[in-house]
C-alpha atoms as a PDB file:
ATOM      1  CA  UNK A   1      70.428 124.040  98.560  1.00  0.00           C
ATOM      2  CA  UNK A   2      68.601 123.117 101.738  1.00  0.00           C
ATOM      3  CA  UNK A   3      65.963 125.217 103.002  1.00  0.00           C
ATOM      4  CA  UNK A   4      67.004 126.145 106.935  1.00  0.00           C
ATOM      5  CA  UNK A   5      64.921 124.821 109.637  1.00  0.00           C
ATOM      6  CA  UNK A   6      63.220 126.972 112.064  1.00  0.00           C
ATOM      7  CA  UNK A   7      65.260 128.996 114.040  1.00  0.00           C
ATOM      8  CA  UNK A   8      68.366 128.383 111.779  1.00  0.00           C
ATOM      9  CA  UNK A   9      68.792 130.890 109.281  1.00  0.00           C
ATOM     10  CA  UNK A  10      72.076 131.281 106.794  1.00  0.00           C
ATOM     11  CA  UNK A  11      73.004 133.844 108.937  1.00  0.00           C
ATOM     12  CA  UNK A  12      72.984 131.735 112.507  1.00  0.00           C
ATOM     13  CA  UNK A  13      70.254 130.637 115.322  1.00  0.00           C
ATOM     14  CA  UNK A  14      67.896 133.654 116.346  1.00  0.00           C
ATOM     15  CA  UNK A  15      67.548 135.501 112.865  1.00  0.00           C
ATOM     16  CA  UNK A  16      64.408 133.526 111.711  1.00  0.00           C
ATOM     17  CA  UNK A  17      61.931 135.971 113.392  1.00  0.00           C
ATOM     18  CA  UNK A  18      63.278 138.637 110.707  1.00  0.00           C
ATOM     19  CA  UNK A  19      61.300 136.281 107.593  1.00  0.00           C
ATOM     20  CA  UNK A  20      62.187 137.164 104.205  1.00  0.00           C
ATOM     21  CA  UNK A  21      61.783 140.636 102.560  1.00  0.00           C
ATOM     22  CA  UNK A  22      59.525 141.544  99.370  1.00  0.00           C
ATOM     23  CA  UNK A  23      60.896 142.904  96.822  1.00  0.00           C
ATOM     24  CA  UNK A  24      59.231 145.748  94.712  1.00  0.00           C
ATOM     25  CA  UNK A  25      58.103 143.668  91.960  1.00  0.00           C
ATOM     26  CA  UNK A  26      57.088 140.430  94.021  1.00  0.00           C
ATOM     27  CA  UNK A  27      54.503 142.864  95.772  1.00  0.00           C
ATOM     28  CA  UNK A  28      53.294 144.284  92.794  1.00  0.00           C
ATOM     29  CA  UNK A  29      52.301 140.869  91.833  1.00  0.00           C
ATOM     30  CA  UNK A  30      50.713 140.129  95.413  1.00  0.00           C
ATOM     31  CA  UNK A  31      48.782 143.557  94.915  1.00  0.00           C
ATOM     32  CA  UNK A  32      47.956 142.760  91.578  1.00  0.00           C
ATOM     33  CA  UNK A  33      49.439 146.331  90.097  1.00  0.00           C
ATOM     34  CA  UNK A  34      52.307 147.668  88.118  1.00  0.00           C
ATOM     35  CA  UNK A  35      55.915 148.441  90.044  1.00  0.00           C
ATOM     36  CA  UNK A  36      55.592 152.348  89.550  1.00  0.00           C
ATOM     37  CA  UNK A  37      52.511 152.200  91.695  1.00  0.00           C
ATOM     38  CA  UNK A  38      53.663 150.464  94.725  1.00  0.00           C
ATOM     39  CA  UNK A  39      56.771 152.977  94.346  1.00  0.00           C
ATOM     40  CA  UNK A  40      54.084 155.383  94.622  1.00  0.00           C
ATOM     41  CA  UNK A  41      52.360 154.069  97.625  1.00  0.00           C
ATOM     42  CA  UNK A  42      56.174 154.147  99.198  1.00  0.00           C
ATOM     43  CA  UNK A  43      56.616 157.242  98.172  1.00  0.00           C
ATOM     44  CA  UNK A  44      53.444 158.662  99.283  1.00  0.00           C
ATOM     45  CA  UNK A  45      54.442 156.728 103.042  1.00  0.00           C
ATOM     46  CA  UNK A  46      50.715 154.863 102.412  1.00  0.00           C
ATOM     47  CA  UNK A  47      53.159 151.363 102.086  1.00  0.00           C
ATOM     48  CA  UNK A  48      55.557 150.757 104.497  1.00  0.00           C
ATOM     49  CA  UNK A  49      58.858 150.151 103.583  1.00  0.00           C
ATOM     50  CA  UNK A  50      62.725 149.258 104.197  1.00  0.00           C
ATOM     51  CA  UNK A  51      65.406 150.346 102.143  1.00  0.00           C
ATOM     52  CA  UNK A  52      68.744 149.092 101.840  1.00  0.00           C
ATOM     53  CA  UNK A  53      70.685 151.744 100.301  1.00  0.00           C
ATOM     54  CA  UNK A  54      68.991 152.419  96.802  1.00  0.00           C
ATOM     55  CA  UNK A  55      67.022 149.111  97.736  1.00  0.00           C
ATOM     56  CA  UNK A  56      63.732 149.145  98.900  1.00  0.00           C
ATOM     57  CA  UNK A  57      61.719 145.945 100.374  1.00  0.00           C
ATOM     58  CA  UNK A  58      58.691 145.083 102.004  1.00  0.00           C
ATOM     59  CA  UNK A  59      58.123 142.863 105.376  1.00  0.00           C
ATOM     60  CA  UNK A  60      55.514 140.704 104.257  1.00  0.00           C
ATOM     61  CA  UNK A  61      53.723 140.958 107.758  1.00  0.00           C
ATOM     62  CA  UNK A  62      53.806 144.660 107.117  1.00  0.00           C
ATOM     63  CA  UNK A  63      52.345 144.226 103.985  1.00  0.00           C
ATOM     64  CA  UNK A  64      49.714 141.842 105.386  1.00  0.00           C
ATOM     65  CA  UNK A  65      48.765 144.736 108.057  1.00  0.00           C
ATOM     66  CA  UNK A  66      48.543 147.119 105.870  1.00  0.00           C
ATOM     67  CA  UNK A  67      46.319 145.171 103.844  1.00  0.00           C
ATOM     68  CA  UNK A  68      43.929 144.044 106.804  1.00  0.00           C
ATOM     69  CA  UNK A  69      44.020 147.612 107.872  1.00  0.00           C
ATOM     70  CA  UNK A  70      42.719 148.674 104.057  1.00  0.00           C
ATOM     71  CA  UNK A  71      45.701 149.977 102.274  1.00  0.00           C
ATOM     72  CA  UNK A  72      45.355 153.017 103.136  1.00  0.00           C
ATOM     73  CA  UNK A  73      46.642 153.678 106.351  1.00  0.00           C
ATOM     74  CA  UNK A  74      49.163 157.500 105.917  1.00  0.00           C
ATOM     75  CA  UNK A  75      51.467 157.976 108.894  1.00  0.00           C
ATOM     76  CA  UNK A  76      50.031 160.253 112.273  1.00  0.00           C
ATOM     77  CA  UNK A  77      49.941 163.725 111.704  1.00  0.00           C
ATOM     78  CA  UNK A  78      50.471 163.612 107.713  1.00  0.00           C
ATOM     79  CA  UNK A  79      47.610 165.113 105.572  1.00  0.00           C
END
C-alpha cells in the first residue's frame, strides 16, 4: 500500500489538510502516561478532543497546541 501524495488522500484531492487523527493510546505514548489519564484530561475538557461515536481521537496539531500552550489550558468560563 502506497502512501498518498500531498493533496491526494484515500478519500479524494482536498482532504489532506484534515492529517491523521490520534488515537487514545498513541497519545498516551506521545505524553508519556497511562490511557485512563489522557481519558481524564478529555474528560476534564483540559485535552481537546473528537469523538466519533464511542470513539474519541486527537488532532495532532491540537495536541501540539495544547502542549506549547502548557497542557493545561480549561475551556473560557469553566472553573
Amino acid at each position: 500500500m502506497s502512501v498518498p501524495s500531498e493533496g491526494n488522500t484515500p478519500y479524494g484531492p482536498g482532504w489532506s489538510h484534515l492529517g491523521t487523527l490520534l488515537t487514545i493510546p498513541e497519545v498516551a505514548a506521545i505524553l508519556n502516561v497511562s490511557v485512563p489519564r489522557v481519558y481524564e484530561l478529555i474528560r476534564l475538557r483540559l485535552l481537546p478532543a473528537v469523538h466519533l461515536g464511542r470513539q474519541v481521537r486527537v488532532k495532532p496539531d491540537v495536541l501540539a497546541e495544547w502542549l506549547a500552550q502548557g497542557g493545561q489550558q480549561r475551556p473560557t468560563g469553566r472553573d
